[in-house]
N, C-alpha and C. Protein backbone atom coordinates (compact mmCIF):
# COMPACT_ATOMS: atom_id res chain seq x y z
N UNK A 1 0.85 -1.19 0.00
CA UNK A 1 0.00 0.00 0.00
C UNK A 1 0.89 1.25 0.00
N UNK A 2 -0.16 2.23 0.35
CA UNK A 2 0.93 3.63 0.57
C UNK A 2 2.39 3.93 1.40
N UNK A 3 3.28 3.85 1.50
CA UNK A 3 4.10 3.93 2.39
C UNK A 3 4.59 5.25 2.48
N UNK A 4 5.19 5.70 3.32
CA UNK A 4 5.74 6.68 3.42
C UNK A 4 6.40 7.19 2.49
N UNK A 5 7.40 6.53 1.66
CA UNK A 5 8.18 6.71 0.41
C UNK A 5 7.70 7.28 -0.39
N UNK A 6 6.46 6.58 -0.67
CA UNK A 6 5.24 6.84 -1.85
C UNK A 6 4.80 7.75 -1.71
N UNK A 7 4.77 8.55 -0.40
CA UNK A 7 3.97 9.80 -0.34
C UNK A 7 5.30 11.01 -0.88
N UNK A 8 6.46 10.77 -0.57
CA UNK A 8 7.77 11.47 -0.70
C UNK A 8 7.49 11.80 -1.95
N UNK A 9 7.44 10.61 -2.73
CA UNK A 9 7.64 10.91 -4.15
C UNK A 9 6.54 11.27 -4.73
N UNK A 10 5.25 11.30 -4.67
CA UNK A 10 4.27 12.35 -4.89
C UNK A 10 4.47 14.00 -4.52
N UNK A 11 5.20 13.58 -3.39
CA UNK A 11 4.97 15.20 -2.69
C UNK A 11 6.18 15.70 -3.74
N UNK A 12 6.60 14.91 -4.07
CA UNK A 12 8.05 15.88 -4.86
C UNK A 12 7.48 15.85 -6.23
N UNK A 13 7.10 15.38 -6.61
CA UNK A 13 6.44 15.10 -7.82
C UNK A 13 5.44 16.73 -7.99
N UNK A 14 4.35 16.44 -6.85
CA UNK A 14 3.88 17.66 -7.38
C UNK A 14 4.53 19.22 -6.95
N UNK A 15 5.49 19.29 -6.22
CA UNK A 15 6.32 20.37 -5.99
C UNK A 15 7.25 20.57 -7.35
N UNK A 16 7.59 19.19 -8.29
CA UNK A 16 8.09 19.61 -9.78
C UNK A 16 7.30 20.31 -10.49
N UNK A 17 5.77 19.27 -10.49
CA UNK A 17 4.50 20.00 -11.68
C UNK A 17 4.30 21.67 -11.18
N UNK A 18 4.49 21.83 -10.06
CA UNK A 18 3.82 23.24 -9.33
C UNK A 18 5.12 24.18 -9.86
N UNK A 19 6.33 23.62 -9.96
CA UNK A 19 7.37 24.36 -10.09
C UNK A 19 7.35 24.52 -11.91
N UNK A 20 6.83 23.81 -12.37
CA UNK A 20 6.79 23.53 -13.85
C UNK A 20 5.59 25.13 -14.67
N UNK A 21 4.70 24.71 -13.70
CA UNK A 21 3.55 25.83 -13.76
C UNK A 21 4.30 27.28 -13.44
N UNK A 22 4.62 27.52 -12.79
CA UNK A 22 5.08 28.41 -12.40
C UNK A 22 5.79 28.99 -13.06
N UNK A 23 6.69 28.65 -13.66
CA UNK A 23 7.69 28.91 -15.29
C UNK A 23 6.86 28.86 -15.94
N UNK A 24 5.33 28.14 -16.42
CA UNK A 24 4.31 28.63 -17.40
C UNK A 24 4.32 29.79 -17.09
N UNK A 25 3.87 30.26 -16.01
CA UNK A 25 2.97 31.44 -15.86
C UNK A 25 4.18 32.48 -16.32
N UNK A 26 5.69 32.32 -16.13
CA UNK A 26 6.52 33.44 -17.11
C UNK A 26 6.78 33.26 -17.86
N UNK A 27 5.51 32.29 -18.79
CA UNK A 27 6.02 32.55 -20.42
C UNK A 27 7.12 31.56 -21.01
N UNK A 28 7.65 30.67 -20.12
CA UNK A 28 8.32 29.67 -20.49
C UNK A 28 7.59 28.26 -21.63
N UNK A 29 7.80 28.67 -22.81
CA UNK A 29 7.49 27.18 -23.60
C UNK A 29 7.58 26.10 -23.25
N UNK A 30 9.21 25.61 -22.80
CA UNK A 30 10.02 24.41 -22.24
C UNK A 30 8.83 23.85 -21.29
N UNK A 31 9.06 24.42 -20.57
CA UNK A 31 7.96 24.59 -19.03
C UNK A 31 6.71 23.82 -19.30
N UNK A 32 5.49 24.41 -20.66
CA UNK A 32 5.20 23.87 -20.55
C UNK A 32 5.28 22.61 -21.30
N UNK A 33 6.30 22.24 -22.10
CA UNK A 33 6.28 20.81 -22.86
C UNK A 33 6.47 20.18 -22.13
N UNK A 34 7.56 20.30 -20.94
CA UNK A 34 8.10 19.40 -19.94
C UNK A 34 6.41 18.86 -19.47
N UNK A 35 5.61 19.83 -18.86
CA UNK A 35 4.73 19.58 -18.29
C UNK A 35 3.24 18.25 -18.65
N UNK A 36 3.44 18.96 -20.51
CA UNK A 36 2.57 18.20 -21.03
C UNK A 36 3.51 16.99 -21.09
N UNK A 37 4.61 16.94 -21.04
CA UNK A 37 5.42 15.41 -21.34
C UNK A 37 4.59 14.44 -20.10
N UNK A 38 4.98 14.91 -19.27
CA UNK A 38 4.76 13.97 -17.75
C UNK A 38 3.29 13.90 -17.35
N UNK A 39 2.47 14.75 -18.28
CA UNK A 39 1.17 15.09 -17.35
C UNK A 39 -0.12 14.16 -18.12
N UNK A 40 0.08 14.60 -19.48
CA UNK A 40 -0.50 14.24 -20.58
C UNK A 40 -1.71 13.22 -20.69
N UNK A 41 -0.36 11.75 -20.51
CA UNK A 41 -0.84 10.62 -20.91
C UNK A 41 -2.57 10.51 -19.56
N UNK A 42 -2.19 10.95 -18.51
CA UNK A 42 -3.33 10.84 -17.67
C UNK A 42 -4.29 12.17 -18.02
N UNK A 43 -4.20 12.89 -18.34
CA UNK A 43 -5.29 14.01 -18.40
C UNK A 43 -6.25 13.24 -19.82
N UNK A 44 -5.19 13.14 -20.98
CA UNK A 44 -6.33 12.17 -22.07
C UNK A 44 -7.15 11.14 -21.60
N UNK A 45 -6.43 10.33 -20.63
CA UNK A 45 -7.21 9.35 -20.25
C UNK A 45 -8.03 9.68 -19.40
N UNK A 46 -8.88 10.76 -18.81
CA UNK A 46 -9.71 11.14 -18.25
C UNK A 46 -10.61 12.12 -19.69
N UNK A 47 -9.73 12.95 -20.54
CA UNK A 47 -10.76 13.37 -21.40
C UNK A 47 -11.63 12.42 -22.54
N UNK A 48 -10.85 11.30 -22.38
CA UNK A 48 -11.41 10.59 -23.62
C UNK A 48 -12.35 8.92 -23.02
N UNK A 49 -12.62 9.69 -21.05
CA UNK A 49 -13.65 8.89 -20.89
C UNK A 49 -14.51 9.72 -20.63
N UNK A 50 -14.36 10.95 -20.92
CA UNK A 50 -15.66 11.69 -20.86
C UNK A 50 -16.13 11.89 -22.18
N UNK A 51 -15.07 11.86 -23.25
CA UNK A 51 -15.95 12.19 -24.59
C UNK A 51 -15.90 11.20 -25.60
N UNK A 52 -15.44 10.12 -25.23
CA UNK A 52 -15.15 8.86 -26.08
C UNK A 52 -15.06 8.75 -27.31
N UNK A 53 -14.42 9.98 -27.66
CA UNK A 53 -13.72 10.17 -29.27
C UNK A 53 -12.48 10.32 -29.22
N UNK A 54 -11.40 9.51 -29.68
CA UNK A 54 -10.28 9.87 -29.62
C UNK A 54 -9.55 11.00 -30.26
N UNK A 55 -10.08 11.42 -31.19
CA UNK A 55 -10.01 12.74 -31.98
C UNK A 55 -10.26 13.83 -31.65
N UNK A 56 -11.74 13.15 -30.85
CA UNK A 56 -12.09 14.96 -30.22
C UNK A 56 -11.39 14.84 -29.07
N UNK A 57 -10.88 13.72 -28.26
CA UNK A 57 -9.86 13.82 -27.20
C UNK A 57 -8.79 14.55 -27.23
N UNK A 58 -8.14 14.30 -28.04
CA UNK A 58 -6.93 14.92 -28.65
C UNK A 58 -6.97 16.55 -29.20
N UNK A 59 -8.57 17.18 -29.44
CA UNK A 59 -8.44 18.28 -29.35
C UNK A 59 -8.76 18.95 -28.32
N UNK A 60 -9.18 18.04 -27.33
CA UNK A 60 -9.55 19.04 -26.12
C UNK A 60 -8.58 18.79 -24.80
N UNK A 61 -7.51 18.33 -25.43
CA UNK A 61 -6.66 17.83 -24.87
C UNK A 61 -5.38 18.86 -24.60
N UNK A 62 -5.51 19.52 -26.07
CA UNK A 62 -4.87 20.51 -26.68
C UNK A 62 -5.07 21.77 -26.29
N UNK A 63 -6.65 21.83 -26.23
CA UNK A 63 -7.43 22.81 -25.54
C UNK A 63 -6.97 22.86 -23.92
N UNK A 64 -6.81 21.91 -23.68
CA UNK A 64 -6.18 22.19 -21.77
C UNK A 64 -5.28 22.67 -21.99
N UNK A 65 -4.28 22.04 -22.46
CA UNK A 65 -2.71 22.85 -21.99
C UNK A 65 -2.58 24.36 -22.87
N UNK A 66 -3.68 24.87 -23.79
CA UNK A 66 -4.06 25.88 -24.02
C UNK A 66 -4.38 26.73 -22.94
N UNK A 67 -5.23 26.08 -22.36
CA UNK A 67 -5.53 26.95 -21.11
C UNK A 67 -4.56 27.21 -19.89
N UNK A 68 -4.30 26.27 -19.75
CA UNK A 68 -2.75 25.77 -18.55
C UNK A 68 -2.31 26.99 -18.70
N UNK A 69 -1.59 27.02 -20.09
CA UNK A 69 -0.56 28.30 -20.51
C UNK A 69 -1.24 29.77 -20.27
N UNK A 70 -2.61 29.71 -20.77
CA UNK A 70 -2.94 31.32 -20.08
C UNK A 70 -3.28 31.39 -18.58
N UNK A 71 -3.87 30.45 -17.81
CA UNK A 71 -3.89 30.39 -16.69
C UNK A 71 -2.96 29.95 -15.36
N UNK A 72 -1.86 29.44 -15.65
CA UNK A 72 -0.86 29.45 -14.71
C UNK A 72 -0.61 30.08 -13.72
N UNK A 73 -0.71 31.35 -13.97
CA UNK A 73 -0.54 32.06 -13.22
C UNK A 73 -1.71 32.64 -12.01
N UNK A 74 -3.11 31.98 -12.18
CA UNK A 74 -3.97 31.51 -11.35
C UNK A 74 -3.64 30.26 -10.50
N UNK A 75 -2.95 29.84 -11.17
CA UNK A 75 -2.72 28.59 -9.74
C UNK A 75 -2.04 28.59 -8.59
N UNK A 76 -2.30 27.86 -7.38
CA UNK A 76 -2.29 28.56 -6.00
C UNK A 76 -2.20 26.77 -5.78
N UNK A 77 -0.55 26.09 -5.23
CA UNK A 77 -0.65 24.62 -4.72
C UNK A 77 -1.06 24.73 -3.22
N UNK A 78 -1.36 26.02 -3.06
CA UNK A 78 -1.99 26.00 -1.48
C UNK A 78 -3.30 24.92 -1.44
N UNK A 79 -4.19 25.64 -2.53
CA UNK A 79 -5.62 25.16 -2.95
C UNK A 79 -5.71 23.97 -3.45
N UNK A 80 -4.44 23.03 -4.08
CA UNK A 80 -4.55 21.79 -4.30
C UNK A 80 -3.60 21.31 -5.27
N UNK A 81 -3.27 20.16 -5.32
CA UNK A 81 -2.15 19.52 -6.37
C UNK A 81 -2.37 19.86 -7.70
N UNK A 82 -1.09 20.17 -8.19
CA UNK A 82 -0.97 20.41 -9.84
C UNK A 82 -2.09 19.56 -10.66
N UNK A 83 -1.97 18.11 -10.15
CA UNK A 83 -2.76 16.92 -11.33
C UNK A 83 -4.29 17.28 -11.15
N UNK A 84 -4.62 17.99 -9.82
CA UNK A 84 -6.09 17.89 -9.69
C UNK A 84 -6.51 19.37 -10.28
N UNK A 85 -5.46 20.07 -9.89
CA UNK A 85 -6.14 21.10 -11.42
C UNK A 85 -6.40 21.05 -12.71
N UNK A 86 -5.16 20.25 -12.80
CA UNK A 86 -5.12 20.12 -14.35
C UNK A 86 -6.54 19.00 -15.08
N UNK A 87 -6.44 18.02 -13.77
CA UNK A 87 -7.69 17.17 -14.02
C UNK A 87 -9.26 18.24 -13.96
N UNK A 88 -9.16 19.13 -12.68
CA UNK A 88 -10.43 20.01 -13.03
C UNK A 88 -10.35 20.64 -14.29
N UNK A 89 -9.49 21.33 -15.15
CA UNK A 89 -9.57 22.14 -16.00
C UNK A 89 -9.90 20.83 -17.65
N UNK A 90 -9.15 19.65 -17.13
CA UNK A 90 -9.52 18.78 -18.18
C UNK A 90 -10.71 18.43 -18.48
N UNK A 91 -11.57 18.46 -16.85
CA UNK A 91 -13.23 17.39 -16.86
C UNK A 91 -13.78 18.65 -17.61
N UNK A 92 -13.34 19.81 -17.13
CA UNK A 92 -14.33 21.22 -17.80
C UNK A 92 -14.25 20.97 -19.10
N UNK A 93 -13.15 21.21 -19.39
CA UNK A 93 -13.31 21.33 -20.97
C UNK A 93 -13.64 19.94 -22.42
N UNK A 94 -13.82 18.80 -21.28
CA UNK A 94 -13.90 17.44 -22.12
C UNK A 94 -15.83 17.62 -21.60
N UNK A 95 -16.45 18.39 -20.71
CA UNK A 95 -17.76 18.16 -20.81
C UNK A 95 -18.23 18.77 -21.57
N UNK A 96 -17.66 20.71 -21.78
CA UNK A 96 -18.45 21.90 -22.83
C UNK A 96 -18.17 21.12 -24.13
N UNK A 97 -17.05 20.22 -24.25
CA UNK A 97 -16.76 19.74 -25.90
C UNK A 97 -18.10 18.31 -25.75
N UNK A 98 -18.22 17.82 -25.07
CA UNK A 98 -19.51 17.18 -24.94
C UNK A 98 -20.77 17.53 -25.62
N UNK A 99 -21.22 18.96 -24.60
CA UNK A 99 -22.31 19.25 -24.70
C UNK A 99 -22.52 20.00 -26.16
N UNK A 100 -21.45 21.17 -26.60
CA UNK A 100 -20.92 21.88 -27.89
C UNK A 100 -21.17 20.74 -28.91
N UNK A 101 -20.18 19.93 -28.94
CA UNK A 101 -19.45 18.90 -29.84
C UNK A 101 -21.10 17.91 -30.45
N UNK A 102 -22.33 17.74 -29.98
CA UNK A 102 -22.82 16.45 -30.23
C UNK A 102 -23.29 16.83 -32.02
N UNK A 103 -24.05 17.54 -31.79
CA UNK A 103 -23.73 18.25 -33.35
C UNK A 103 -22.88 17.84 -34.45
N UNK A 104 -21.44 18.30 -34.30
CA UNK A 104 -20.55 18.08 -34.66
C UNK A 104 -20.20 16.39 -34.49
N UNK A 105 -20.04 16.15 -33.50
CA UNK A 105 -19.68 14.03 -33.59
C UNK A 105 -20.70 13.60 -34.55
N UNK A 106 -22.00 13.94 -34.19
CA UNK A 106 -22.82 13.21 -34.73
C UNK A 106 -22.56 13.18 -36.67
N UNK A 107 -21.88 14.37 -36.78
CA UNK A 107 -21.52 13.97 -38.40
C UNK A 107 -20.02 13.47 -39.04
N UNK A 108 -19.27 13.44 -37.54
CA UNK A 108 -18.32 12.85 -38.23
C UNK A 108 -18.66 11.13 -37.86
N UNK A 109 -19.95 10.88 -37.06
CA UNK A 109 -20.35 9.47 -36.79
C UNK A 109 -20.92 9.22 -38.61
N UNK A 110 -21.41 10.17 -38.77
CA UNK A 110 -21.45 9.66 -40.09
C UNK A 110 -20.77 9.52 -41.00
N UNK A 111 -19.59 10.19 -41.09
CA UNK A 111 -18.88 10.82 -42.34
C UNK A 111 -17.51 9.32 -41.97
N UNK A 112 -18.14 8.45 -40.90
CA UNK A 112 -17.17 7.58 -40.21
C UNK A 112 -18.00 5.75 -40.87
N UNK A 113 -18.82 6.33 -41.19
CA UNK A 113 -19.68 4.95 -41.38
C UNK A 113 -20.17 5.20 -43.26
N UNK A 114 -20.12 6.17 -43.62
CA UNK A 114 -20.17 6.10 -45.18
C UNK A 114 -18.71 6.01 -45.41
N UNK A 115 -17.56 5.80 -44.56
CA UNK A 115 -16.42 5.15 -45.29
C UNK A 115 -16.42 3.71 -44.84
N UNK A 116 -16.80 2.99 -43.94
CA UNK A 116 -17.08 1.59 -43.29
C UNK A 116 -17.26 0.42 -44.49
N UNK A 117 -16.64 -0.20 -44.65
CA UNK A 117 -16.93 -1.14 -45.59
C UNK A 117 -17.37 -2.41 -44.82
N UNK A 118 -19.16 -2.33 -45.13
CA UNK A 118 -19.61 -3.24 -43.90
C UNK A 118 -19.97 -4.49 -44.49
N UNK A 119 -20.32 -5.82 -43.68
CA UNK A 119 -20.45 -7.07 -44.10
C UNK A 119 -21.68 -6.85 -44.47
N UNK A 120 -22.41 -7.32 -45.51
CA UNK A 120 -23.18 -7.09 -45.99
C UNK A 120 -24.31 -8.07 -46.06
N UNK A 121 -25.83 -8.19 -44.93
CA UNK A 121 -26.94 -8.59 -44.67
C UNK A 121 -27.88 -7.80 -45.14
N UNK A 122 -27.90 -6.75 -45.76
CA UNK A 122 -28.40 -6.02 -46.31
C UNK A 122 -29.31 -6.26 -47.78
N UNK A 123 -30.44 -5.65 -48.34
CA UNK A 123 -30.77 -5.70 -49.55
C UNK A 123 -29.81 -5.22 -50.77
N UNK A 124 -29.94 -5.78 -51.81
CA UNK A 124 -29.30 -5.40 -52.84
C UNK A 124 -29.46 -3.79 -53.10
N UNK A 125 -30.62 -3.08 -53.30
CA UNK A 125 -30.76 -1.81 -52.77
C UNK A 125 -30.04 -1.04 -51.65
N UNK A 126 -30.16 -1.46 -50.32
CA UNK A 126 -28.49 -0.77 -49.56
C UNK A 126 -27.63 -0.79 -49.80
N UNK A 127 -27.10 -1.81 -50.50
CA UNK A 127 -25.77 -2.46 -50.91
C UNK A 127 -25.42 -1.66 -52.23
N UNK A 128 -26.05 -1.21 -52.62
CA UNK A 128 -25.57 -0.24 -53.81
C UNK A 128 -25.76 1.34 -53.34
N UNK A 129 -26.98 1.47 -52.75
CA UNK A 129 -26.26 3.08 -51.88
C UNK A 129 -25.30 3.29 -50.91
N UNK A 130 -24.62 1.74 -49.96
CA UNK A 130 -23.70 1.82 -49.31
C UNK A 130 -22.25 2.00 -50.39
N UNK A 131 -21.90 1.21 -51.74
CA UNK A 131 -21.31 1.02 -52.26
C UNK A 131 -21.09 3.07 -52.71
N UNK A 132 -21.81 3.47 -53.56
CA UNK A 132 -22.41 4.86 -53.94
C UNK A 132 -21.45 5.73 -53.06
N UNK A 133 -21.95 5.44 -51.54
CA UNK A 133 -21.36 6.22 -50.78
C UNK A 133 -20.42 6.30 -50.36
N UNK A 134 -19.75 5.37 -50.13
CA UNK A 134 -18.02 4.61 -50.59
C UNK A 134 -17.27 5.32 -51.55
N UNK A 135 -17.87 5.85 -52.58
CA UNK A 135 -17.14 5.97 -53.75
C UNK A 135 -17.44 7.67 -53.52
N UNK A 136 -18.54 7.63 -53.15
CA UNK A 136 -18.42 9.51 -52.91
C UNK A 136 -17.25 10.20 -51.64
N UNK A 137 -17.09 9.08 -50.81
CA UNK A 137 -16.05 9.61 -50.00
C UNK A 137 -14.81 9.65 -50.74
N UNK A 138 -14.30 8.42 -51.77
CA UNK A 138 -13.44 8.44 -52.05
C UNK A 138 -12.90 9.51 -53.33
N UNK A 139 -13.89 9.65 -53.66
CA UNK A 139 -13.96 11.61 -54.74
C UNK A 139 -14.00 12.10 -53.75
N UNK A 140 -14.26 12.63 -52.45
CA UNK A 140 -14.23 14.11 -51.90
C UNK A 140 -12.74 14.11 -51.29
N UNK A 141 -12.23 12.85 -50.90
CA UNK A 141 -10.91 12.36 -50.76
C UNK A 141 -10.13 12.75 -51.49
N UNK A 142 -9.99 12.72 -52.71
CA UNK A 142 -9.47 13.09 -53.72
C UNK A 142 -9.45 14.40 -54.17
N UNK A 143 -10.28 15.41 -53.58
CA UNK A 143 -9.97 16.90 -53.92
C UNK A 143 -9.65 17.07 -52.94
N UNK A 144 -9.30 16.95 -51.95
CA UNK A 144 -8.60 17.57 -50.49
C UNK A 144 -6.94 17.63 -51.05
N UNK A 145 -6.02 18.63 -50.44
CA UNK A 145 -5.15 18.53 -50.75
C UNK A 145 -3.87 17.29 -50.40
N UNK A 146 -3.09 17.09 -50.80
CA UNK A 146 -2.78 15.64 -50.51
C UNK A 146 -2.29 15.70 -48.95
N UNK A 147 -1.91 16.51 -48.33
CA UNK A 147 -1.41 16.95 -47.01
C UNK A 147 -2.65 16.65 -46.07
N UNK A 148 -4.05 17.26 -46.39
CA UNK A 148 -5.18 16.80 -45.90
C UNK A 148 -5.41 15.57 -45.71
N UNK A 149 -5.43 14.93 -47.18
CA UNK A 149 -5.71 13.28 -47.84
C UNK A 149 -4.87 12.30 -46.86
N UNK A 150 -3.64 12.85 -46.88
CA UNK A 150 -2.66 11.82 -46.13
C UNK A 150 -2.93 11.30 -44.51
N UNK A 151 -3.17 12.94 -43.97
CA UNK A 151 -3.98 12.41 -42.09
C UNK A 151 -4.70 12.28 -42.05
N UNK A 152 -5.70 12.26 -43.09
CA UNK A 152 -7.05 11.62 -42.36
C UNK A 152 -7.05 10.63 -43.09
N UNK A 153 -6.61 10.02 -43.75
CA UNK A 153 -6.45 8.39 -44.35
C UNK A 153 -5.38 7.14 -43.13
N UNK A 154 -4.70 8.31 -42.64
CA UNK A 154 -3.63 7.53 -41.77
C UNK A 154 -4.76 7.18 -40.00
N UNK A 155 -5.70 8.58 -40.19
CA UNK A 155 -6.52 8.77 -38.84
C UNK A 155 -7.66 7.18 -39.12
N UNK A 156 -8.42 7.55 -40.13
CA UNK A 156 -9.29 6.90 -40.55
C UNK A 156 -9.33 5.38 -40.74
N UNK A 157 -8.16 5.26 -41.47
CA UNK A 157 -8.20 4.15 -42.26
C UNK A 157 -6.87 2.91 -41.43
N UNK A 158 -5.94 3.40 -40.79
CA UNK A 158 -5.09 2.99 -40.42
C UNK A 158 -5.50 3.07 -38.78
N UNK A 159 -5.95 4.16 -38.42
CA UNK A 159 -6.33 4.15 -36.77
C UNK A 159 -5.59 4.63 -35.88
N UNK A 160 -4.76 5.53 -36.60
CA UNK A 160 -3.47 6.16 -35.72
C UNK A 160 -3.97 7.41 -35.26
N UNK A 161 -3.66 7.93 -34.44
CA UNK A 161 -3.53 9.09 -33.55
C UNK A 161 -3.13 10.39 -34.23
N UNK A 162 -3.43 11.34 -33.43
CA UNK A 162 -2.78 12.11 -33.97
C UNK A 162 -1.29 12.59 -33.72
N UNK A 163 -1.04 12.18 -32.70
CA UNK A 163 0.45 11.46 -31.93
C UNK A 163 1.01 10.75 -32.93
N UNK A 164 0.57 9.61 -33.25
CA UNK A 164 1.07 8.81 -33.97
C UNK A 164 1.28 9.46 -35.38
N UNK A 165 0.30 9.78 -36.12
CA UNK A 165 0.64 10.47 -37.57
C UNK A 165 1.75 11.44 -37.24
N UNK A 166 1.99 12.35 -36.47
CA UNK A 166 2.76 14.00 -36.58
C UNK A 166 4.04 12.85 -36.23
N UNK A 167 4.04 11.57 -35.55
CA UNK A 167 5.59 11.01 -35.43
C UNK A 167 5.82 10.14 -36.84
N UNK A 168 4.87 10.03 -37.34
CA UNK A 168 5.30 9.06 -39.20
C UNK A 168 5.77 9.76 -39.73
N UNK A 169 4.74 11.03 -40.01
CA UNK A 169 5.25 12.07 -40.76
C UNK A 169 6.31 12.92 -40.31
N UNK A 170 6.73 13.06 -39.21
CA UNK A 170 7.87 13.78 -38.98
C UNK A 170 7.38 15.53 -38.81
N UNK A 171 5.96 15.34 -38.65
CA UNK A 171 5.42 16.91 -38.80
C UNK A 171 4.81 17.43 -37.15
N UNK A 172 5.00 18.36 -36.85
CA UNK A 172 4.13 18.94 -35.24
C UNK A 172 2.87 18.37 -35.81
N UNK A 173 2.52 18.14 -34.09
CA UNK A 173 1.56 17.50 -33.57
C UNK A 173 0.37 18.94 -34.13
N UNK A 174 0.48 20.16 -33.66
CA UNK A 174 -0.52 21.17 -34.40
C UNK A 174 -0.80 21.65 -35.99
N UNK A 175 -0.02 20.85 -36.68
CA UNK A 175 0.11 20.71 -37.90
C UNK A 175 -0.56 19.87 -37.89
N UNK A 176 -0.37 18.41 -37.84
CA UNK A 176 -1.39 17.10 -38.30
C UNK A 176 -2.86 17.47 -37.48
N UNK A 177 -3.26 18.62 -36.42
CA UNK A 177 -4.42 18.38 -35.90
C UNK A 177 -5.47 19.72 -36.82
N UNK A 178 -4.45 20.66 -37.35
CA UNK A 178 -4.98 21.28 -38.08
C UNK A 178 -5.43 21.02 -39.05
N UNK A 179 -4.36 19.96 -39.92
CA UNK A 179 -4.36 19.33 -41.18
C UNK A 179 -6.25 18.52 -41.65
N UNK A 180 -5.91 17.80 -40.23
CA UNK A 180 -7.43 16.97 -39.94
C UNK A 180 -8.44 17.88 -39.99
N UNK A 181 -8.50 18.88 -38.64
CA UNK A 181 -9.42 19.33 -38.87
C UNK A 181 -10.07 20.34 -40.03
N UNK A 182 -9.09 21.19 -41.16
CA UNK A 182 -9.52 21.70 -42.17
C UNK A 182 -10.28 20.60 -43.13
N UNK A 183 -9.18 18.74 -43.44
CA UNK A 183 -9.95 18.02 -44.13
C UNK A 183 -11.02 18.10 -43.95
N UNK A 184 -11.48 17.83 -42.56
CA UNK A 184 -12.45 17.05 -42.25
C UNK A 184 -13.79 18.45 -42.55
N UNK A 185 -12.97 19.28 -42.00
CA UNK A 185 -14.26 20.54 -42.95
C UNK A 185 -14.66 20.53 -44.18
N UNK A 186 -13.94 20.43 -44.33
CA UNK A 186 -14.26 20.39 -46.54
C UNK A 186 -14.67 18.94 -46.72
N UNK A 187 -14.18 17.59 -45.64
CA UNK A 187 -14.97 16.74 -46.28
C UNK A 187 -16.62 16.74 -46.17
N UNK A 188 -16.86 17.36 -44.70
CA UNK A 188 -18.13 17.44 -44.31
C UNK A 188 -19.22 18.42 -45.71
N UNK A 189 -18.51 19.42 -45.78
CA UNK A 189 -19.24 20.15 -46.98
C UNK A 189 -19.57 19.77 -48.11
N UNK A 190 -18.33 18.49 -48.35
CA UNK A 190 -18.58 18.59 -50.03
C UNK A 190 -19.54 16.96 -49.70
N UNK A 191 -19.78 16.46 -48.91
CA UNK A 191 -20.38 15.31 -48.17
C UNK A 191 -21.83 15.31 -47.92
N UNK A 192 -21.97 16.44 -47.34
CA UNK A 192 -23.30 16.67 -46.62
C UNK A 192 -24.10 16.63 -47.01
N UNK A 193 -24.67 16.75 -48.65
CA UNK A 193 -25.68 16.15 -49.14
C UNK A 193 -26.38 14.89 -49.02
N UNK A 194 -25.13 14.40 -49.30
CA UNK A 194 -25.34 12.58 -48.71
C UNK A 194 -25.38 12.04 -47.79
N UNK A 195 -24.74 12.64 -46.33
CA UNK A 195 -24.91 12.35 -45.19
C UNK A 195 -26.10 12.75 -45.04
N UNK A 196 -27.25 13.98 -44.96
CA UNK A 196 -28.22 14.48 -45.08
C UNK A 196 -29.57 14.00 -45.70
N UNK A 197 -29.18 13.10 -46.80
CA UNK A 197 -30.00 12.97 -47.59
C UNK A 197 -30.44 11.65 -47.27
């Protein structure tokens, strides 16, 4: 169980994160990468059981340590440990992308299942508007620019992260999340007839 040790190394632990913040709040970059290095992997795993999209995890993920960086300098370890802020500021912003976001999921739930190539119990009639719609993703695919085409084929089709793509490609992580999200705008537009219809 807990031992004394264990508490040592928490307590130092969050006297690093608190010390880490603190260099946020003057504007230190380092500061906060260090921070998102060590902090990260647990704040996603709390945003992406509140919004159970790994995509939209990853942007509201982004969205915290967005905030971290302007708010640092609000934080007070009098009032409580680094992780449990960072965890309050995470649950906040993984619920407004909740409540905001259903809208929005709900069409990339679609724009996720007219690329699905499903086993087919279906009538010959579905089976040719599922096919239809297959082929319309793969034209709207095809006018995106290939920079677009490439992460969301790697997101989509392969199942990688956006972690994972910005380390294939060798490109920042705000590059491949931008990349996605412009595709995924223009795919929705040039789409939406058919998702709609």
């Amino acid at each position: 169980m807990g031992s004394p040790q264990d508490s040592k190394v928490i307590n130092s632990r969050d006297q690093d994160w608190a010390a880490l913040i603190r260099n946020v709040a003057d504007g230190d970059q380092s500061a906060l990468a260090t921070l998102y290095d060590s902090t990260s992997r647990l704040v996603f795993g709390l945003v992406l059981r509140i919004v159970t999209d790994r995509s939209t995890a990853e942007e509201v993920l982004l969205d915290v340590y967005t905030q971290v960086w302007r708010q640092a300098a609000a934080y007070d370890i009098k009032r409580g440990a680094p992780l449990a802020w960072l965890m309050t500021i995470a649950r906040t912003r993984g619920i407004d992308r909740l409540r905001s976001g259903r809208h929005e999921q709900q069409h990339k739930e679609s724009l996720e299942g007219v690329g699905e190539v499903t086993a087919s119990n279906e009538s010959p009639e579905t089976d040719t508007v599922t096919a239809e719609r297959r082929q319309l993703v793969r034209s709207a695919l095809e006018r995106l620019s290939a920079e677009q085409r490439e992460v969301i084929e790697l997101a989509y089709y392969s199942g990688l992260s956006h972690s994972e793509i910005a380390l294939r490609l060798g490109q920042p992580l705000g590059t491949v999340k931008t990349r996605t999200r412009l595709g995924m705008m223009k795919l929705r537009d040039m789409l939406r007839p058919t998702l709609e219809g």
